[in-house]
PDB file of N, CA and C in Angstrom:
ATOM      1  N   UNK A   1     114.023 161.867  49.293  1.00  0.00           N
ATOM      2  CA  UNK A   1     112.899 162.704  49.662  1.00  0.00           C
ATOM      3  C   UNK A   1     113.410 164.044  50.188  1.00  0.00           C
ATOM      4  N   UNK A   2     112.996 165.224  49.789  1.00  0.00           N
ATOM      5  CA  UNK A   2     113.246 166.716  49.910  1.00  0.00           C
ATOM      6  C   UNK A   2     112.276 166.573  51.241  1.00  0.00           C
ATOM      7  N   UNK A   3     112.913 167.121  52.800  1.00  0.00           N
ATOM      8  CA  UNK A   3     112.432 167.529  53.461  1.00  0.00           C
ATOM      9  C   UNK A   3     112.375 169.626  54.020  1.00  0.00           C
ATOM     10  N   UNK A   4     111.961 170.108  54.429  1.00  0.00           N
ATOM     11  CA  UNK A   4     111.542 171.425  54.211  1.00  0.00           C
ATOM     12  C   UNK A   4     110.655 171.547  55.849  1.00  0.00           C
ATOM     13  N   UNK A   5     111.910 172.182  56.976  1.00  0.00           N
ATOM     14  CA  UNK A   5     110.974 172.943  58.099  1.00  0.00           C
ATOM     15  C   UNK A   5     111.249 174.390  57.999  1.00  0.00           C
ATOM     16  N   UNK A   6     109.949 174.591  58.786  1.00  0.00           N
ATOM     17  CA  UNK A   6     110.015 176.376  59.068  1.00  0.00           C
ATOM     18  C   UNK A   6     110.126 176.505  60.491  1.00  0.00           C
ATOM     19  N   UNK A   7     110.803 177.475  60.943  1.00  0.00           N
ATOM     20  CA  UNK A   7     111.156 177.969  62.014  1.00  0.00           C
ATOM     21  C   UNK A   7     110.847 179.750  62.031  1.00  0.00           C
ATOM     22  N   UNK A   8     110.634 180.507  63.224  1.00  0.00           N
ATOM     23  CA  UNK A   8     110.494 181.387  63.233  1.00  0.00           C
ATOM     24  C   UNK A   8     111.244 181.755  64.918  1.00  0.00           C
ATOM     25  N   UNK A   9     111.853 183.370  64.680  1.00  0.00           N
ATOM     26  CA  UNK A   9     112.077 183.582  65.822  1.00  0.00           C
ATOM     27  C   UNK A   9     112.210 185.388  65.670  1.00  0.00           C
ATOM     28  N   UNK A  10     112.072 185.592  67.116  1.00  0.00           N
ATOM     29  CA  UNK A  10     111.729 186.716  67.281  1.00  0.00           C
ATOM     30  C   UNK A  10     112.777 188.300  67.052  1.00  0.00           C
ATOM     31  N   UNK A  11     113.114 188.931  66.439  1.00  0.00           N
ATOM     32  CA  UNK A  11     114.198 190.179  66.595  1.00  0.00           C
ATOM     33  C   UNK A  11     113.521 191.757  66.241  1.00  0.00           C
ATOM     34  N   UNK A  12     113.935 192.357  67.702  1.00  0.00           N
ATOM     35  CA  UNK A  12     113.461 193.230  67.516  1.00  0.00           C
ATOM     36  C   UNK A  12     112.122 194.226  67.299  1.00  0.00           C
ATOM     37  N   UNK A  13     110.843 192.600  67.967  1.00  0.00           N
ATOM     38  CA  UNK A  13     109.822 192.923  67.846  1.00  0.00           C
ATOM     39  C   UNK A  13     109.451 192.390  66.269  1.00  0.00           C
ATOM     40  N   UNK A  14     109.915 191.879  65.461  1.00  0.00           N
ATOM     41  CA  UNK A  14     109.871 191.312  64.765  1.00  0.00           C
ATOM     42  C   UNK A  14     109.368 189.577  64.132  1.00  0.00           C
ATOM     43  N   UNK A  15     108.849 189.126  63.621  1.00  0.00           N
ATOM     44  CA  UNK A  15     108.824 187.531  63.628  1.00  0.00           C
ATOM     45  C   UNK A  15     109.947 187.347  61.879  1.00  0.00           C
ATOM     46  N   UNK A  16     110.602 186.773  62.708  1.00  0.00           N
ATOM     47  CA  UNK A  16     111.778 186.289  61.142  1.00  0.00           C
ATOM     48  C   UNK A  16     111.674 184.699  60.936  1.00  0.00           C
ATOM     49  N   UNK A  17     111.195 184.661  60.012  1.00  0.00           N
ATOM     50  CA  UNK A  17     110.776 183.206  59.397  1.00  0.00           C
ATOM     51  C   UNK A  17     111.889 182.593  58.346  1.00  0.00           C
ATOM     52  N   UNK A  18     112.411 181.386  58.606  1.00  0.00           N
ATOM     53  CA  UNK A  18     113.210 180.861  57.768  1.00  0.00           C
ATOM     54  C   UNK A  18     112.959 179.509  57.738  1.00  0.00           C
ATOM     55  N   UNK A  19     113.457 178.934  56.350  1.00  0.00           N
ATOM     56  CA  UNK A  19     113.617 177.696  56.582  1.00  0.00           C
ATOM     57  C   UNK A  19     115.000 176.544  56.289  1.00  0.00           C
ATOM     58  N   UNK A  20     115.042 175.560  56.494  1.00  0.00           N
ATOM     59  CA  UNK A  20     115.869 174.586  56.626  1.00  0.00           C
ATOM     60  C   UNK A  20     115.675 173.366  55.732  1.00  0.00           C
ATOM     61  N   UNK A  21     116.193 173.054  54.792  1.00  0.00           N
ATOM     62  CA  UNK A  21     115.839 171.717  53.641  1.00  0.00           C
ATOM     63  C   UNK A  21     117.149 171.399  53.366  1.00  0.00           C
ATOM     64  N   UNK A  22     116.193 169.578  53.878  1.00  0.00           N
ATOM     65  CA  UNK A  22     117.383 168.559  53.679  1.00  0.00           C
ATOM     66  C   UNK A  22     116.758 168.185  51.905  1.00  0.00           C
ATOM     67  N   UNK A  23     118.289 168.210  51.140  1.00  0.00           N
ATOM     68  CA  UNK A  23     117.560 168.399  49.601  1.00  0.00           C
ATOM     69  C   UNK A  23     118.381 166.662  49.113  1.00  0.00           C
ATOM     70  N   UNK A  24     118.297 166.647  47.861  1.00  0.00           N
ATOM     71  CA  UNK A  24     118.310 164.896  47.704  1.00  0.00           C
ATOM     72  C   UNK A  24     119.201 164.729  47.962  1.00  0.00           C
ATOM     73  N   UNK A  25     120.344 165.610  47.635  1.00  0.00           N
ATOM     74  CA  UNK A  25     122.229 164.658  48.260  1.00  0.00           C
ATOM     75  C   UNK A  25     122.286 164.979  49.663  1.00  0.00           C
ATOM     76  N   UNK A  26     121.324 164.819  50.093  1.00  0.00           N
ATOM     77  CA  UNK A  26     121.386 165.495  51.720  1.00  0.00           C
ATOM     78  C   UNK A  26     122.331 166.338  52.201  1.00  0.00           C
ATOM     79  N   UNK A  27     122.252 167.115  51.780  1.00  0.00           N
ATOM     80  CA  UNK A  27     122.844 168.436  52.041  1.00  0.00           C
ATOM     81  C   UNK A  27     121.624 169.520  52.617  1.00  0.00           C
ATOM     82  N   UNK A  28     122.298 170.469  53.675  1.00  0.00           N
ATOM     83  CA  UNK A  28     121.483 171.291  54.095  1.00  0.00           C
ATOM     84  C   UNK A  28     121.302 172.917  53.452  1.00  0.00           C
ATOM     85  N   UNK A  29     120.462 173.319  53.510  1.00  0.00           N
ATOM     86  CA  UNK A  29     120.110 174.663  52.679  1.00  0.00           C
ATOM     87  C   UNK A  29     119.529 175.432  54.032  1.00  0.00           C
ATOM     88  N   UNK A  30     119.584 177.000  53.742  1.00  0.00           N
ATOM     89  CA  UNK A  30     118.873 177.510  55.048  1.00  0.00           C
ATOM     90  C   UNK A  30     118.389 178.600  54.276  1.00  0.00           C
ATOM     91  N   UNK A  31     117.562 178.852  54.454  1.00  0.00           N
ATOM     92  CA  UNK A  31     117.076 180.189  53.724  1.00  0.00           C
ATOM     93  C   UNK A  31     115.753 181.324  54.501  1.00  0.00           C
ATOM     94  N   UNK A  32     115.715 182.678  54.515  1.00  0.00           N
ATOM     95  CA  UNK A  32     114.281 183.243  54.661  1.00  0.00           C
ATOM     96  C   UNK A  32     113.449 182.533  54.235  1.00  0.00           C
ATOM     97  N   UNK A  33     112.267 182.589  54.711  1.00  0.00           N
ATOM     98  CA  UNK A  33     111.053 182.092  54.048  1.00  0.00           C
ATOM     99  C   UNK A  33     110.008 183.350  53.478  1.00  0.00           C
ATOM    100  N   UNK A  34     111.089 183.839  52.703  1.00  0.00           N
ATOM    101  CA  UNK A  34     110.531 185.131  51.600  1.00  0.00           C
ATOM    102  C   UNK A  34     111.607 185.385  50.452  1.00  0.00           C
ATOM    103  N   UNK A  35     111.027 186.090  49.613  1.00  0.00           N
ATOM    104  CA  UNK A  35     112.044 186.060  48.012  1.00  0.00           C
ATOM    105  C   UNK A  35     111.718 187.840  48.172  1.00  0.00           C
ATOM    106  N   UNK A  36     112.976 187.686  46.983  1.00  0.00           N
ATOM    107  CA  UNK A  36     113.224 189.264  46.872  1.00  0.00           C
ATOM    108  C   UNK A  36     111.731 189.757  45.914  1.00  0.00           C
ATOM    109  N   UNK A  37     111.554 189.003  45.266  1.00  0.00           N
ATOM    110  CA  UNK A  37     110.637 189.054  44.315  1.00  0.00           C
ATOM    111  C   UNK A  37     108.850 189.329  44.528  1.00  0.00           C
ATOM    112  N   UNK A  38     108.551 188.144  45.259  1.00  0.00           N
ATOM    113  CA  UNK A  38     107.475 187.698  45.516  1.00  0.00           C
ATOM    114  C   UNK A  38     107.089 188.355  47.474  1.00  0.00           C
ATOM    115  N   UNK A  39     108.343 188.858  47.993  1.00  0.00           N
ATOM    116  CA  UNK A  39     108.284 189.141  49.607  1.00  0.00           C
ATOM    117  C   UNK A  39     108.129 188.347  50.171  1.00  0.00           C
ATOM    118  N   UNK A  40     106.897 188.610  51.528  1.00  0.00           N
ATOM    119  CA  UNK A  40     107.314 187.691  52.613  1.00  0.00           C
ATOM    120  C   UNK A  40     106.166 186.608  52.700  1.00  0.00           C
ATOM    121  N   UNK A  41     105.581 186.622  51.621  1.00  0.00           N
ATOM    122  CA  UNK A  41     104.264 185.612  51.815  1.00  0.00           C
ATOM    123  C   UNK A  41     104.681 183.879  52.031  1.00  0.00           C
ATOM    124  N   UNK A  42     106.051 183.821  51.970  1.00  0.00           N
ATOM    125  CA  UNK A  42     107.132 182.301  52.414  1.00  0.00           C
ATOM    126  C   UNK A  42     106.229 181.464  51.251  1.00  0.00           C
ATOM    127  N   UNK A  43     106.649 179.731  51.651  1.00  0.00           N
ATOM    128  CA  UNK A  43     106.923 178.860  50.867  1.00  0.00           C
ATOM    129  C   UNK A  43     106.105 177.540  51.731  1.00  0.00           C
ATOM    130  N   UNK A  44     105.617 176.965  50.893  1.00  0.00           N
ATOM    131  CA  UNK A  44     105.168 175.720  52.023  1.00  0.00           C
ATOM    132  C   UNK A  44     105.168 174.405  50.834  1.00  0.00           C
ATOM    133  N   UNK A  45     105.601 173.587  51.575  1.00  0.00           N
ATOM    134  CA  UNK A  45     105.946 171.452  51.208  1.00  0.00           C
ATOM    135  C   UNK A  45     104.665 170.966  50.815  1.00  0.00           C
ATOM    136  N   UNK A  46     104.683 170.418  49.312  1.00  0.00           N
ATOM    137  CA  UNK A  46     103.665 170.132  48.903  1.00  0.00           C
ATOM    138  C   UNK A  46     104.295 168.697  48.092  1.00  0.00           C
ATOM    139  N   UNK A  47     104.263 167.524  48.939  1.00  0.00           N
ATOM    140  CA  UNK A  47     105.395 165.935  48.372  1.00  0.00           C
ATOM    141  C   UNK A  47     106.623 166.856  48.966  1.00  0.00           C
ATOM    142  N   UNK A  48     107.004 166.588  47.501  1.00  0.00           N
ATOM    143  CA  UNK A  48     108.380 166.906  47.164  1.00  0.00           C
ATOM    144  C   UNK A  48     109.085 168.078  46.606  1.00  0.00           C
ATOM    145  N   UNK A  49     107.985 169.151  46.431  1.00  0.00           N
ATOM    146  CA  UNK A  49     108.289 170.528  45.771  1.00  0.00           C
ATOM    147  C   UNK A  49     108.064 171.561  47.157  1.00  0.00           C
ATOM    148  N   UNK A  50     108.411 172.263  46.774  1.00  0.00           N
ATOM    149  CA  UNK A  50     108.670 173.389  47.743  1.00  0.00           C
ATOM    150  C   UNK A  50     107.716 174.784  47.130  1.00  0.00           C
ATOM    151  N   UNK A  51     106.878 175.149  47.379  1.00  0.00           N
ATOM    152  CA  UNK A  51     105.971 175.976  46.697  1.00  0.00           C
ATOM    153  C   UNK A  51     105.987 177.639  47.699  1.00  0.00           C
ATOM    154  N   UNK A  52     106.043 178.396  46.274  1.00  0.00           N
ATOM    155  CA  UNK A  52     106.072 179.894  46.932  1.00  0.00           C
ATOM    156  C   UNK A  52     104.209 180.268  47.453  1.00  0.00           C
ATOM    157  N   UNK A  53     104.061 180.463  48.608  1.00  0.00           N
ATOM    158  CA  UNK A  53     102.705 181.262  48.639  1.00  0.00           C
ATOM    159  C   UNK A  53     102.194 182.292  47.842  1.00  0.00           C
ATOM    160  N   UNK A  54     102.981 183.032  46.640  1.00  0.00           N
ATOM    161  CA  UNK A  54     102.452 184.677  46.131  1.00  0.00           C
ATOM    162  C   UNK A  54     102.244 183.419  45.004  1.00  0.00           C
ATOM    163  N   UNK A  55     103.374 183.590  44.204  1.00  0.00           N
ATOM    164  CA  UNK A  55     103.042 183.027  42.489  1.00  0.00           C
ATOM    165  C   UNK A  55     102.497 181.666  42.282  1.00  0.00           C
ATOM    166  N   UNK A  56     102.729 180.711  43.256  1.00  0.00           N
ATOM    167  CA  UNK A  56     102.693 179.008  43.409  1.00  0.00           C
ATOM    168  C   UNK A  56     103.484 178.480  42.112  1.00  0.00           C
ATOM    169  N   UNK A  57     104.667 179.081  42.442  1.00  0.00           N
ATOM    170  CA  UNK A  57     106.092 178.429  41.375  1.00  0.00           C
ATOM    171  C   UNK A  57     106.493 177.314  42.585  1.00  0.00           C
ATOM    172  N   UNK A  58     106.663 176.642  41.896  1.00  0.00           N
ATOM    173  CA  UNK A  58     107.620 175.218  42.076  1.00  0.00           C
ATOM    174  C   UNK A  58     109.030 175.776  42.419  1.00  0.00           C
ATOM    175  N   UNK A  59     109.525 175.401  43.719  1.00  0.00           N
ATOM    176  CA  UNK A  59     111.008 175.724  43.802  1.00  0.00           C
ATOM    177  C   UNK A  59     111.803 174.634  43.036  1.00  0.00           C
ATOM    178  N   UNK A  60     112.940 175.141  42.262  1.00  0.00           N
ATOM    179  CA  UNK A  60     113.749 173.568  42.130  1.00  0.00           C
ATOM    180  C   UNK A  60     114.624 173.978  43.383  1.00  0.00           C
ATOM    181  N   UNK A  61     114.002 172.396  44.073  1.00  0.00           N
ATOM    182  CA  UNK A  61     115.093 172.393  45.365  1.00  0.00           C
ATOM    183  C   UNK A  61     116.551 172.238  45.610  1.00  0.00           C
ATOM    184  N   UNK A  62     117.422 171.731  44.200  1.00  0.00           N
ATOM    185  CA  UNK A  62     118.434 172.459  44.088  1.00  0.00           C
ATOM    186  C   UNK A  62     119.136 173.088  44.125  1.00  0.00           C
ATOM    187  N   UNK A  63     118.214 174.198  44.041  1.00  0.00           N
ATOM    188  CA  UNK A  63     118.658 175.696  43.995  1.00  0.00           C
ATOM    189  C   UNK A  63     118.383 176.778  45.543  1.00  0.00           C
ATOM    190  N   UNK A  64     117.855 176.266  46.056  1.00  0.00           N
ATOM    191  CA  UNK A  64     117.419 176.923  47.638  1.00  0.00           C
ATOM    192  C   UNK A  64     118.827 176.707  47.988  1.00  0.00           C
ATOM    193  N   UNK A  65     119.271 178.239  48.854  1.00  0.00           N
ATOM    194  CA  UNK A  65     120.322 178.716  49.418  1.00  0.00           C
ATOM    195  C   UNK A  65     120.985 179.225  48.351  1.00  0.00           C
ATOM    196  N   UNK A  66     120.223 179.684  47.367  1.00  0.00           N
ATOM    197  CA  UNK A  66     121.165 180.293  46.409  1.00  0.00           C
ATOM    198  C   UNK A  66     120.418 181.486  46.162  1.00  0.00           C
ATOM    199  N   UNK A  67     120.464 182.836  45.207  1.00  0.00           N
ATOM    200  CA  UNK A  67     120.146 183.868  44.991  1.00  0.00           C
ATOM    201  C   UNK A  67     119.346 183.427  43.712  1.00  0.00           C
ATOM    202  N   UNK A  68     118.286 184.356  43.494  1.00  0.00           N
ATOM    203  CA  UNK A  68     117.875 184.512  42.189  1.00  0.00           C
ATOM    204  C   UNK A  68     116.452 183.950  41.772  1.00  0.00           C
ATOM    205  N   UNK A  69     115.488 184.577  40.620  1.00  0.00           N
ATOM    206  CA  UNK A  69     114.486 184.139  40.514  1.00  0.00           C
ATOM    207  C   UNK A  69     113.357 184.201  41.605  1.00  0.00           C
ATOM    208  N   UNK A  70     112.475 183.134  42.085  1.00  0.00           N
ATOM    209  CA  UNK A  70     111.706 183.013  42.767  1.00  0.00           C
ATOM    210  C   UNK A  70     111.982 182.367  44.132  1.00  0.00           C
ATOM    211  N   UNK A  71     113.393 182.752  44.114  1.00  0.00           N
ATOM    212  CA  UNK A  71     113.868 181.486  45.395  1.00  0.00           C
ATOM    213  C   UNK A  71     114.303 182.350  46.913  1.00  0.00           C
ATOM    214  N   UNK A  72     114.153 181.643  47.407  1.00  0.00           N
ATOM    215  CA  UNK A  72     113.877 182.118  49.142  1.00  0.00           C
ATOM    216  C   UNK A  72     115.367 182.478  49.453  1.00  0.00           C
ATOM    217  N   UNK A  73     115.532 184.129  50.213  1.00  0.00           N
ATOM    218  CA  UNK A  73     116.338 184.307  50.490  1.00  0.00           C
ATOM    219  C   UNK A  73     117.602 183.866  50.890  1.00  0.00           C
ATOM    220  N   UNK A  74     118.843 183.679  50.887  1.00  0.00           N
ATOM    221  CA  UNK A  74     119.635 182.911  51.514  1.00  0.00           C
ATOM    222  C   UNK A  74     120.586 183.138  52.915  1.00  0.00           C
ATOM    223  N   UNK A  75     120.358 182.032  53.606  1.00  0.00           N
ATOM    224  CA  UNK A  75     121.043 182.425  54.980  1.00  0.00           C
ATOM    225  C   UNK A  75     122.448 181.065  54.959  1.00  0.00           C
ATOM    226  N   UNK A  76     123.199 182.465  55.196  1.00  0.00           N
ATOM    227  CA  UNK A  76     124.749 181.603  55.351  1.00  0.00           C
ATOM    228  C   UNK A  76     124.366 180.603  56.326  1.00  0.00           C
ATOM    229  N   UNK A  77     125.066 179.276  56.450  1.00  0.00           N
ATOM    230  CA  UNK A  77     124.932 178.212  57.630  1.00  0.00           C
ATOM    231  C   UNK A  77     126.024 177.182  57.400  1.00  0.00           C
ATOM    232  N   UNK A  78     125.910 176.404  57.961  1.00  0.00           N
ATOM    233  CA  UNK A  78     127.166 174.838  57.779  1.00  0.00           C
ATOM    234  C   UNK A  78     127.306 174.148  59.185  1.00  0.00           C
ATOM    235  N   UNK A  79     127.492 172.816  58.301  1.00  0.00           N
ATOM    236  CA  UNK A  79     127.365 171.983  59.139  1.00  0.00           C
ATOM    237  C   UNK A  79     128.827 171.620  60.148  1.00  0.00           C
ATOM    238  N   UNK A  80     128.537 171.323  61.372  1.00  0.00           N
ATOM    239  CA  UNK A  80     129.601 171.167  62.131  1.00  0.00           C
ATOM    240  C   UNK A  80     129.017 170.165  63.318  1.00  0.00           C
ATOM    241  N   UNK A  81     130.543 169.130  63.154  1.00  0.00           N
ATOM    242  CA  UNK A  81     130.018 167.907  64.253  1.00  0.00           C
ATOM    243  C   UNK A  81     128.337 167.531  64.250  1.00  0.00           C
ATOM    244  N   UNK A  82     128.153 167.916  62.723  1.00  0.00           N
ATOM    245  CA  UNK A  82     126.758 166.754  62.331  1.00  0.00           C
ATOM    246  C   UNK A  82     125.612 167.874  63.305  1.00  0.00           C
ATOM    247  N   UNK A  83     126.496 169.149  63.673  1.00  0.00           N
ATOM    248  CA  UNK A  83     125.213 170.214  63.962  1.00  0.00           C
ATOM    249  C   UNK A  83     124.998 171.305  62.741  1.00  0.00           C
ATOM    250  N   UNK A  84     123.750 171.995  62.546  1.00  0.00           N
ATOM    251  CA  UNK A  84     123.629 172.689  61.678  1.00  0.00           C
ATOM    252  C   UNK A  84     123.920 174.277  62.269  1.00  0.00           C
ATOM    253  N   UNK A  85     125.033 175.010  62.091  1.00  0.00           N
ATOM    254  CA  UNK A  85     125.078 176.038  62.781  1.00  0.00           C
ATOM    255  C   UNK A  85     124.774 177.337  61.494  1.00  0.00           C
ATOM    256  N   UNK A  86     123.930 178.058  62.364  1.00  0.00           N
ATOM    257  CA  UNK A  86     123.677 179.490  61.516  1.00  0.00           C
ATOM    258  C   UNK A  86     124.042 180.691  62.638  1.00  0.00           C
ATOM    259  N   UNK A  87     125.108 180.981  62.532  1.00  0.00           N
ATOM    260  CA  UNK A  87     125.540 182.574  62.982  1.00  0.00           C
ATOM    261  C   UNK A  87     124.461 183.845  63.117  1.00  0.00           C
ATOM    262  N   UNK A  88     124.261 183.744  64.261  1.00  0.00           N
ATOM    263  CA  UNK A  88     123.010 184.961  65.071  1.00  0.00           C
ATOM    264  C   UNK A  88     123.473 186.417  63.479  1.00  0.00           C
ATOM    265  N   UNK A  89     124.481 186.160  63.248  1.00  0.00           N
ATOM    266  CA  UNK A  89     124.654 187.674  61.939  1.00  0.00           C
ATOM    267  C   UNK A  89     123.854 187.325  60.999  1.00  0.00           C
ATOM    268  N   UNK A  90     123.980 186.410  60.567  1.00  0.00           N
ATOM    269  CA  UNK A  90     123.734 185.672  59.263  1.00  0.00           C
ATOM    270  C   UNK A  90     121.593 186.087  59.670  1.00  0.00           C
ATOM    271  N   UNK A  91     120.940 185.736  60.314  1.00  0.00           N
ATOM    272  CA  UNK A  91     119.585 186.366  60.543  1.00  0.00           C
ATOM    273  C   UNK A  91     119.348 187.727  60.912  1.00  0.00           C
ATOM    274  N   UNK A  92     120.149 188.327  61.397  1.00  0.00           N
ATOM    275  CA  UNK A  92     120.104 189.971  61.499  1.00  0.00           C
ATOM    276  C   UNK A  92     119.398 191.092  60.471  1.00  0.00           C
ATOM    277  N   UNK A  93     119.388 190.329  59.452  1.00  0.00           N
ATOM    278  CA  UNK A  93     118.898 190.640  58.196  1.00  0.00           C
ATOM    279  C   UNK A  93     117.725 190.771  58.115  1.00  0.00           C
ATOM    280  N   UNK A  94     117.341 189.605  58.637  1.00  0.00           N
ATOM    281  CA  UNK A  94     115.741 189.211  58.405  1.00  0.00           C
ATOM    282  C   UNK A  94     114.762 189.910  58.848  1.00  0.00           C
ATOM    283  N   UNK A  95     115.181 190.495  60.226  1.00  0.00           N
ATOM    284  CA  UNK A  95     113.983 192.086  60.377  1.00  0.00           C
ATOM    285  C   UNK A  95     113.702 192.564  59.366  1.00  0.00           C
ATOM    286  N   UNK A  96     114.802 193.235  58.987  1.00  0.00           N
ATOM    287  CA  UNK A  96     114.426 194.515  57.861  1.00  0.00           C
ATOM    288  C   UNK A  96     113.782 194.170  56.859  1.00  0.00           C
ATOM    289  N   UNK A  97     113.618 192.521  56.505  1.00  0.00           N
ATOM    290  CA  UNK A  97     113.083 191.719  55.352  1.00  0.00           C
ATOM    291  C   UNK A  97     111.680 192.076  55.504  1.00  0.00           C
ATOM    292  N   UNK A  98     111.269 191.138  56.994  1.00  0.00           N
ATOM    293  CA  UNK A  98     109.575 190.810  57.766  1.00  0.00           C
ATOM    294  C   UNK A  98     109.027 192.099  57.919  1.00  0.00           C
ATOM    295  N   UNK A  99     110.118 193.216  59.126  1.00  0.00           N
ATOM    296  CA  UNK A  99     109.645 194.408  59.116  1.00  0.00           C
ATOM    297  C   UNK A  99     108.607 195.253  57.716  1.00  0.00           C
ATOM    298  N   UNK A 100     109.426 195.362  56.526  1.00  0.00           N
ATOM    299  CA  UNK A 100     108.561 195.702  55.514  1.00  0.00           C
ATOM    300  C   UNK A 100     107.647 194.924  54.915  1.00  0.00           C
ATOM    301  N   UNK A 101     107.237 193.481  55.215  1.00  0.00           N
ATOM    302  CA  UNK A 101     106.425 192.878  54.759  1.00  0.00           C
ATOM    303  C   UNK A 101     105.226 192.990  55.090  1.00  0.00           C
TER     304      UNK A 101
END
C-alpha cells in the first residue's frame, strides 16, 4: 500500500508544502507538493494513486522524487537510524516555488 502525507511549514512568510510517500518497496520519497508544470495547486491520495489537483493525472508512484512530467517537485532526503532526514537547504527552495504560486 502507497502511503502519501503532507506537511507544511512556514519560510519567510511563506507556507511551503511538501510531501512524504512510503511507495511499495518501502522506500521513502520527499517531494514539493507542486510540479513545474501544473504549479502549486499540490497532489492529494485517492487508494493508491497519488493525484495532481490542476490536470487529475495519476502519479506513477514510482516515480515521485524524481524530475519530470507531471510529478511533484523533488526534495533531497535519506534515511538515517530509521529517521527520515531532509536538510533545512534542501526546502529553501520552496519559497520561491509557493511565493509565485
Amino acid at each position: 500500500m502507497v502511503i502519501c502525507i503532507a506537511f507544511q511549514l512556514e519560510d519567510a512568510g511563506v507556507g511551503v508544502r511538501f510531501i512524504v510517500i512510503e511507495k511499495a518497496d518501502h522506500t521513502l520519497a520527499t517531494a514539493f507538493d507542486a510540479c513545474q508544470i501544473c504549479g502549486t495547486q499540490g497532489y492529494y491520495q485517492k487508494g493508491p494513486e497519488v493525484i495532481c489537483r490542476n490536470c487529475a493525472s495519476a502519479i506513477v508512484t514510482g516515480t515521485i522524487g524524481t524530475k519530470g512530467g507531471c510529478n511533484p517537485i523533488p526534495v533531497k532526503s535519506h534515511v538515517e537510524g530509521g529517521m527520515l532526514v531532509i536538510d533545512a537547504a534542501a526546502l529553501e527552495g520552496g519559497a520561491k516555488i509557493f511565493a509565485k504560486g
